[in-house]
PDB file of N, CA and C in Angstrom:
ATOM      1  N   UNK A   1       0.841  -1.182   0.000  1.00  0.00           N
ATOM      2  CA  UNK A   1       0.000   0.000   0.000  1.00  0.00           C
ATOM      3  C   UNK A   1       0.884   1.241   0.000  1.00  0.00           C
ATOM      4  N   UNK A   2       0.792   1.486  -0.849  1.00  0.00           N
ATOM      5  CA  UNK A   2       1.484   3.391  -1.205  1.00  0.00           C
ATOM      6  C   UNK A   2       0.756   4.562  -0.939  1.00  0.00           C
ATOM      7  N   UNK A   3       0.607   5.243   0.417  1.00  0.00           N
ATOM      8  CA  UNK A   3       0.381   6.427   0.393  1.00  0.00           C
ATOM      9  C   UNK A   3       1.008   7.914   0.668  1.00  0.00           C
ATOM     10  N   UNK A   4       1.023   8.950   0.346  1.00  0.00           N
ATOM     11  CA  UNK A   4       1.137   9.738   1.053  1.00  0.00           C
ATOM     12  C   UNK A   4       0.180  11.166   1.400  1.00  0.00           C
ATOM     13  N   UNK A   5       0.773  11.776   2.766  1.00  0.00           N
ATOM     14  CA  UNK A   5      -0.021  12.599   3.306  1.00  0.00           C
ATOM     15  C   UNK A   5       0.914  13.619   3.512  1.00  0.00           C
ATOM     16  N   UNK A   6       0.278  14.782   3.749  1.00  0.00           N
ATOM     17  CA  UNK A   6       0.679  16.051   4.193  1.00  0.00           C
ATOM     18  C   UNK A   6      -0.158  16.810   5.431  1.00  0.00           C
ATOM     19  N   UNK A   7       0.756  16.166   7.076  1.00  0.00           N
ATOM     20  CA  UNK A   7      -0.036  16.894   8.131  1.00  0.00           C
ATOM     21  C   UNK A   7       0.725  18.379   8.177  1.00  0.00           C
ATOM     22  N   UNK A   8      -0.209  19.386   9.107  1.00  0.00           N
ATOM     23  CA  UNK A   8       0.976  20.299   8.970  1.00  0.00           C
ATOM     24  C   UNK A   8       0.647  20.993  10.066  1.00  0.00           C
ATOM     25  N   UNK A   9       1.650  21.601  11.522  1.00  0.00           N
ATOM     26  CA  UNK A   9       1.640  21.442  12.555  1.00  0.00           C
ATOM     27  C   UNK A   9       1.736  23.174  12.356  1.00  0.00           C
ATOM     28  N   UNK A  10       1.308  24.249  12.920  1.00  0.00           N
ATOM     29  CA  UNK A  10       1.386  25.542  13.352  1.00  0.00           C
ATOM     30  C   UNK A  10       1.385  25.793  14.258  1.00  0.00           C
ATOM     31  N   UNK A  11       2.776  26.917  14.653  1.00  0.00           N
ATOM     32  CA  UNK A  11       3.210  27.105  16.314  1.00  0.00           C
ATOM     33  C   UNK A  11       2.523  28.851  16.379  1.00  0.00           C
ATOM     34  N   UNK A  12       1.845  29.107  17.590  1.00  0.00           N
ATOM     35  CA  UNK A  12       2.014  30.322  17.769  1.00  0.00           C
ATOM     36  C   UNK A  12       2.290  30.622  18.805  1.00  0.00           C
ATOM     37  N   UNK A  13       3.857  32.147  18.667  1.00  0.00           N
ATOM     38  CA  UNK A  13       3.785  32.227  20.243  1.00  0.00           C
ATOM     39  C   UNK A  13       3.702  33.526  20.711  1.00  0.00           C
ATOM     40  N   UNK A  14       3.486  34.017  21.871  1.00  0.00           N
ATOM     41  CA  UNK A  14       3.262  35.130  22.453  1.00  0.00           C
ATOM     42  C   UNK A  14       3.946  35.328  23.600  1.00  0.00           C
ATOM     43  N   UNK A  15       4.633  36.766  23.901  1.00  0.00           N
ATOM     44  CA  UNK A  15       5.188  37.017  25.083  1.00  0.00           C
ATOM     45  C   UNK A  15       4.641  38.170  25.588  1.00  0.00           C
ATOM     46  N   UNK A  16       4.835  37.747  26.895  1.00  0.00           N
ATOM     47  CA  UNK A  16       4.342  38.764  28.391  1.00  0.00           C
ATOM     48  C   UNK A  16       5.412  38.963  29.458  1.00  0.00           C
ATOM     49  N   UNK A  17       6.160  40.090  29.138  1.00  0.00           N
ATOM     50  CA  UNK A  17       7.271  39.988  30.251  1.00  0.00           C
ATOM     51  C   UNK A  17       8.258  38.930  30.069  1.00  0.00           C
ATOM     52  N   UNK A  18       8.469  38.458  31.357  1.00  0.00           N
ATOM     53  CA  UNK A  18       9.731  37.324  30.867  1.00  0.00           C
ATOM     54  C   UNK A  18       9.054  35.632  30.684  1.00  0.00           C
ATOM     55  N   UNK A  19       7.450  35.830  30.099  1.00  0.00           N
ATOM     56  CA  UNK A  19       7.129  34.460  29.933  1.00  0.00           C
ATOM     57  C   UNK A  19       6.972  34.154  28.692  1.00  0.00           C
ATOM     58  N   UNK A  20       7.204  33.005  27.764  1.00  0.00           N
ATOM     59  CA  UNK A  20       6.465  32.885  26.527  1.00  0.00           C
ATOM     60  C   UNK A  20       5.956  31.784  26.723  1.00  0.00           C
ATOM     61  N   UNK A  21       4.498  32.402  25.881  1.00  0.00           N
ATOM     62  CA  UNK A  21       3.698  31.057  25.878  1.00  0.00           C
ATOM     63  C   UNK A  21       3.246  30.643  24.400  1.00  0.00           C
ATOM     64  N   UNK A  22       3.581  29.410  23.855  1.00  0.00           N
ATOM     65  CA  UNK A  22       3.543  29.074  22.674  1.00  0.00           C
ATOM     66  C   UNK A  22       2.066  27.546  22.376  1.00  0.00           C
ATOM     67  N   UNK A  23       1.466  27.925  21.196  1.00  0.00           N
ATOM     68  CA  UNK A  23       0.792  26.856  21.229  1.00  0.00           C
ATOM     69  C   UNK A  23       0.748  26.319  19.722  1.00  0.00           C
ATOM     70  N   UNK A  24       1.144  24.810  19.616  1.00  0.00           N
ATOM     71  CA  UNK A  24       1.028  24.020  18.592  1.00  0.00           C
ATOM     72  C   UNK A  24      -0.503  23.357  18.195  1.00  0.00           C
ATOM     73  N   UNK A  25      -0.739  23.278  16.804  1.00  0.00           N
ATOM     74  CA  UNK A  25      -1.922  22.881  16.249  1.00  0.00           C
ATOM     75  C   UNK A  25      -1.375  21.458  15.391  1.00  0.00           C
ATOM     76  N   UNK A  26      -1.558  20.283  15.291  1.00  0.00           N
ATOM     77  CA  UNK A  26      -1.407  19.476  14.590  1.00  0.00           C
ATOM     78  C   UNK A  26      -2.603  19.351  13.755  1.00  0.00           C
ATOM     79  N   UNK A  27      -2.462  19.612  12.396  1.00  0.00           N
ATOM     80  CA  UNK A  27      -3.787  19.000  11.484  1.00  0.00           C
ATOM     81  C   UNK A  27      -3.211  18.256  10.274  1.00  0.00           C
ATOM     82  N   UNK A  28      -4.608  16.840  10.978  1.00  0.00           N
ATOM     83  CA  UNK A  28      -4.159  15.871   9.759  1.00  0.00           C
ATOM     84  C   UNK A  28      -4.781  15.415   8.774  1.00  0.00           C
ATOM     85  N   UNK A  29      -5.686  16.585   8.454  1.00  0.00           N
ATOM     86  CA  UNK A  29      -6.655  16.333   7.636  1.00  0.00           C
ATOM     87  C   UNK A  29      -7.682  16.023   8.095  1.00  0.00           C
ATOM     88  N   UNK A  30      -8.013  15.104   9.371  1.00  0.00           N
ATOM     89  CA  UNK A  30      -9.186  14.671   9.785  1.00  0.00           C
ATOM     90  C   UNK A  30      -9.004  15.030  11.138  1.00  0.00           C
ATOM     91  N   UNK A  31      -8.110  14.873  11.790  1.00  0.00           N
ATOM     92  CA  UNK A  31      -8.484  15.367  13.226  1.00  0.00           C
ATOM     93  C   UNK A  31      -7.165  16.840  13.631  1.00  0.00           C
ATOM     94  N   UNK A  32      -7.058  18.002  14.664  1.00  0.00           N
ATOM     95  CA  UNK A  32      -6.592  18.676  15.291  1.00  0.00           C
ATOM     96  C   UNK A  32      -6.258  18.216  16.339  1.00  0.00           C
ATOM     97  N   UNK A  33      -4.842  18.166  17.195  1.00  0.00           N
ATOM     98  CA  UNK A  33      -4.199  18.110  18.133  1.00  0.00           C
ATOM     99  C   UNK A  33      -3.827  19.873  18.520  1.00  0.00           C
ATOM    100  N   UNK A  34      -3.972  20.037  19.625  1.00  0.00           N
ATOM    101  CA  UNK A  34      -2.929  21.071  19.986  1.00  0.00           C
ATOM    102  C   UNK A  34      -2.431  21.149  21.253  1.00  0.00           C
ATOM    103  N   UNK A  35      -1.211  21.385  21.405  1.00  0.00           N
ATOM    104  CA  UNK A  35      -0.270  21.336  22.792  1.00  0.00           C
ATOM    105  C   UNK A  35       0.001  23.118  22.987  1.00  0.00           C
ATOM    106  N   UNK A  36      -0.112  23.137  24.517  1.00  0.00           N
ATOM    107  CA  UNK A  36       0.730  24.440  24.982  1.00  0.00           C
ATOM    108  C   UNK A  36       2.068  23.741  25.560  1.00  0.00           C
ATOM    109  N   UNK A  37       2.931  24.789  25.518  1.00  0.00           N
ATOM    110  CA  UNK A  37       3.998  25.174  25.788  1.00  0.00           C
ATOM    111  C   UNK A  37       4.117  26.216  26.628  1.00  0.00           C
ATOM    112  N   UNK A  38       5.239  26.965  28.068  1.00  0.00           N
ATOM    113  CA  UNK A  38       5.559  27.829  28.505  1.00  0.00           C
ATOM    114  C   UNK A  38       6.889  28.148  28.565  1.00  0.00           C
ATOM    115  N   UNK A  39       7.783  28.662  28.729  1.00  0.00           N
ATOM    116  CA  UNK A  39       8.876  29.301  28.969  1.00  0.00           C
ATOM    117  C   UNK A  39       8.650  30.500  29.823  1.00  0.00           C
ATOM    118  N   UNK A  40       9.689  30.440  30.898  1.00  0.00           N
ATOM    119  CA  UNK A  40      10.305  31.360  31.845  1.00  0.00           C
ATOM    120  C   UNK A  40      11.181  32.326  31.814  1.00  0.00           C
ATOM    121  N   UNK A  41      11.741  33.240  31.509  1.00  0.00           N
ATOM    122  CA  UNK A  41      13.189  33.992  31.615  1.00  0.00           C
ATOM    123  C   UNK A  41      13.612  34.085  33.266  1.00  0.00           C
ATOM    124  N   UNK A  42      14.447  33.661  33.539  1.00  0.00           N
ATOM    125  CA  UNK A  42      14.927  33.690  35.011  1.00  0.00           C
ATOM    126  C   UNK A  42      15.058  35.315  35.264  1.00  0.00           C
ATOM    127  N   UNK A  43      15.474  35.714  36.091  1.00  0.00           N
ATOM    128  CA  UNK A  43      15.696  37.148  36.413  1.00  0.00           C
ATOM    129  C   UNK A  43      16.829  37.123  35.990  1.00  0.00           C
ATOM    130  N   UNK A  44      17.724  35.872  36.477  1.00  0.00           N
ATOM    131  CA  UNK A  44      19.358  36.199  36.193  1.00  0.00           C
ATOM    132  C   UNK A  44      19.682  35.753  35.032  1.00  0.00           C
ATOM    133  N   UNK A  45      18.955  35.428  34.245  1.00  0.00           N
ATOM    134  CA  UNK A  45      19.127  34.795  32.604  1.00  0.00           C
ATOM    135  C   UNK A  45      19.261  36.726  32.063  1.00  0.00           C
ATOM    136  N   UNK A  46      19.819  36.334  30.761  1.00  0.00           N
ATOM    137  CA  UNK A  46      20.128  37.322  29.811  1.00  0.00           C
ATOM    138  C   UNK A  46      18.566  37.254  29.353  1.00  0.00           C
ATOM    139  N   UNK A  47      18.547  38.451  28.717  1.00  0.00           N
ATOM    140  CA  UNK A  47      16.927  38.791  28.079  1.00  0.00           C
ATOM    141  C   UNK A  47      17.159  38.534  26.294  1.00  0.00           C
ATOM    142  N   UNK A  48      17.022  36.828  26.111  1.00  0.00           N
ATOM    143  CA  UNK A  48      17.023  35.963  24.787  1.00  0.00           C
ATOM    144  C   UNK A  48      15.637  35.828  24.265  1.00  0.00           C
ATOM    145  N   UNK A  49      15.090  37.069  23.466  1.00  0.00           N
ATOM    146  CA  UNK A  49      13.510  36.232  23.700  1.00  0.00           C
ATOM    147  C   UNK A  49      13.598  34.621  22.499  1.00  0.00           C
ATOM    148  N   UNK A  50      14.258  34.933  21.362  1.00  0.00           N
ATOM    149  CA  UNK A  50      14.559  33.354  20.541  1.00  0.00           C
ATOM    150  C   UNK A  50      14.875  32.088  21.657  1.00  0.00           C
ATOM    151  N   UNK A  51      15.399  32.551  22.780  1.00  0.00           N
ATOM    152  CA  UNK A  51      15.159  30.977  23.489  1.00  0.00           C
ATOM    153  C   UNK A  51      14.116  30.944  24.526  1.00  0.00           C
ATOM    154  N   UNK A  52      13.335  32.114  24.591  1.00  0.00           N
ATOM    155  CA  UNK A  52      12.036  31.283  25.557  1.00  0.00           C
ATOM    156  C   UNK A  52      11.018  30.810  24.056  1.00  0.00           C
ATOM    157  N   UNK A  53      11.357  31.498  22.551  1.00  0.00           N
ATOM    158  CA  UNK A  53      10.195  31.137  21.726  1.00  0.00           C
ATOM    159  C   UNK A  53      10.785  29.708  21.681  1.00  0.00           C
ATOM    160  N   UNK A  54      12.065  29.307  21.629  1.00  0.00           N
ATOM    161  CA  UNK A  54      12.540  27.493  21.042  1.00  0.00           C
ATOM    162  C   UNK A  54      11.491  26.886  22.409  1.00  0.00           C
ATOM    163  N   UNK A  55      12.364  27.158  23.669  1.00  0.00           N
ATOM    164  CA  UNK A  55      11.704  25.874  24.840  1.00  0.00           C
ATOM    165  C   UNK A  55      10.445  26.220  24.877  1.00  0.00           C
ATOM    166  N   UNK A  56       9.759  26.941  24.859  1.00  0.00           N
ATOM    167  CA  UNK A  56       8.201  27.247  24.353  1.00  0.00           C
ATOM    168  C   UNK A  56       7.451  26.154  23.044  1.00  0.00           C
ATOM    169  N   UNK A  57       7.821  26.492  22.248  1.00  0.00           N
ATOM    170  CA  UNK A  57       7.421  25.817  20.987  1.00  0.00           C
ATOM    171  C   UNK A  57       8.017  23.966  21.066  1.00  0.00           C
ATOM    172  N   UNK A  58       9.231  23.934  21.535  1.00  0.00           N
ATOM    173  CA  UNK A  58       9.138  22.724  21.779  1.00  0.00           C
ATOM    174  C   UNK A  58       8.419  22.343  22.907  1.00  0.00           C
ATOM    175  N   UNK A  59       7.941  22.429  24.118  1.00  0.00           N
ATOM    176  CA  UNK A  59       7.527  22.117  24.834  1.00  0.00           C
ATOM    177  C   UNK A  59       6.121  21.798  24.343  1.00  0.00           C
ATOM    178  N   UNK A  60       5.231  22.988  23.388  1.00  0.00           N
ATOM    179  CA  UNK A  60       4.112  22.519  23.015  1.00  0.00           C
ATOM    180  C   UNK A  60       3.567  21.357  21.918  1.00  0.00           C
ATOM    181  N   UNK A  61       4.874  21.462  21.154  1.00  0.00           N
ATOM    182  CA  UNK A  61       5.417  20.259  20.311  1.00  0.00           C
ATOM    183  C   UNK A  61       5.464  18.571  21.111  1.00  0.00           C
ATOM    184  N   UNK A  62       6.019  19.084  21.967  1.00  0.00           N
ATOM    185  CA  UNK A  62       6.110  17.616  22.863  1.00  0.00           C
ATOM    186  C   UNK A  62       4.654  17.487  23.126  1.00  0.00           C
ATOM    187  N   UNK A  63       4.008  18.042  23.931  1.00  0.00           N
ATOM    188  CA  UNK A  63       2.238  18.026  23.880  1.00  0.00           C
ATOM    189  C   UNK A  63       1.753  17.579  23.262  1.00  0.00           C
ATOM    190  N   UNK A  64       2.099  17.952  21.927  1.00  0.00           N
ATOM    191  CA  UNK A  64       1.235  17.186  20.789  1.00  0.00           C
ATOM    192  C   UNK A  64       1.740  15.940  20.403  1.00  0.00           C
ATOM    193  N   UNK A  65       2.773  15.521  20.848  1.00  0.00           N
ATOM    194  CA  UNK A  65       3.160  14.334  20.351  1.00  0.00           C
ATOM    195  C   UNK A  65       2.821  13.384  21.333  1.00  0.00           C
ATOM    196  N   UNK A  66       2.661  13.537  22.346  1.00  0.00           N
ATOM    197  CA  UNK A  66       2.216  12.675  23.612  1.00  0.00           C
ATOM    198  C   UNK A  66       0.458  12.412  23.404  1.00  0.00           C
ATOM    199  N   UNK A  67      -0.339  13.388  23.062  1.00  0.00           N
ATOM    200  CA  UNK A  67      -1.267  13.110  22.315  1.00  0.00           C
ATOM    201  C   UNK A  67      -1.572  12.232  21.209  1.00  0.00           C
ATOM    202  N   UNK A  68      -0.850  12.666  20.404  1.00  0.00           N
ATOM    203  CA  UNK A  68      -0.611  12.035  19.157  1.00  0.00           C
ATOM    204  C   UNK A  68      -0.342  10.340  19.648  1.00  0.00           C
ATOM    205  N   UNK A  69       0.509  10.030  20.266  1.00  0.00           N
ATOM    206  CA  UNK A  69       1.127   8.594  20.585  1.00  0.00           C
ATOM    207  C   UNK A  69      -0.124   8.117  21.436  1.00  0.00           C
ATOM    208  N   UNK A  70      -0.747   8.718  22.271  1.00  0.00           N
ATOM    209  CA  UNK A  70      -1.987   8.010  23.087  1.00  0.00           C
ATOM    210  C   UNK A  70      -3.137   7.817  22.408  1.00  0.00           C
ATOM    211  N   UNK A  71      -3.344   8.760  20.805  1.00  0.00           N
ATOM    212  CA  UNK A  71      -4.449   8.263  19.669  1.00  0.00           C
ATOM    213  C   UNK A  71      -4.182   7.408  19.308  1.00  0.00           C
ATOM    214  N   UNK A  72      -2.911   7.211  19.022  1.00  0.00           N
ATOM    215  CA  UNK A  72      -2.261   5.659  18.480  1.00  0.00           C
ATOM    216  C   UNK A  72      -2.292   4.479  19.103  1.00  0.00           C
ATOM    217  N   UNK A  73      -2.007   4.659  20.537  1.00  0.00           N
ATOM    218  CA  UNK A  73      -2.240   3.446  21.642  1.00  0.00           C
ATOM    219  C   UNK A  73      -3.275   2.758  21.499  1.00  0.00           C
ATOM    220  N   UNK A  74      -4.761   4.180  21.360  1.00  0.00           N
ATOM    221  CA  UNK A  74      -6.160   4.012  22.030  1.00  0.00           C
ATOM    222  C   UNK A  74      -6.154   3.025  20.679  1.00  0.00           C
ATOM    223  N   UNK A  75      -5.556   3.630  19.022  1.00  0.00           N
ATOM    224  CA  UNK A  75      -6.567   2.549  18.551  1.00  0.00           C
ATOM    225  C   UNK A  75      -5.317   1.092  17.954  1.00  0.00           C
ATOM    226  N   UNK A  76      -4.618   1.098  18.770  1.00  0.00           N
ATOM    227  CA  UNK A  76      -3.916  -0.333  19.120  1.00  0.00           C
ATOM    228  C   UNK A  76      -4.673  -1.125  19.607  1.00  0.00           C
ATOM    229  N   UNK A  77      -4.928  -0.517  20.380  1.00  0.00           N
ATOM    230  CA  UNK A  77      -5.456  -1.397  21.928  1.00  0.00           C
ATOM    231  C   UNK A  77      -6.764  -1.848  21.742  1.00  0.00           C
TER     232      UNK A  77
END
């Protein structure tokens, strides 16, 4: 069986002070996943906003994939 697909995952993120909060959409044509993500800036951290958007966006990324793997379980199982 030969198929292919095109899912396609959109991050958005937003900052408030020293927090970012990022949220991923997985769409796969038939169903939506979406994960949040947060990031912190420490006080004593340098003011990077590109690395609270990375651990942000990955964090909500991971969300969706932990989702993603428990749709898969449910229809294993």
């Amino acid at each position: 069986m030969n198929r292919t697909l095109e899912w396609t995952v959109r991050v958005e993120l937003s900052q408030d002070g020293g927090t970012t909060r990022a949220e991923a959409v997985l769409d796969t044509g038939t169903a939506k996943l979406t994960g949040q993500g947060i990031a912190r800036c420490s006080p004593q951290d340098p003011d990077v906003p590109t690395i609270g958007d990375e651990v942000a966006a990955s964090r909500a990324m991971h969300d969706v994939a932990g989702q993603l793997m428990s749709v898969a379980d449910r229809a294993i199982g």
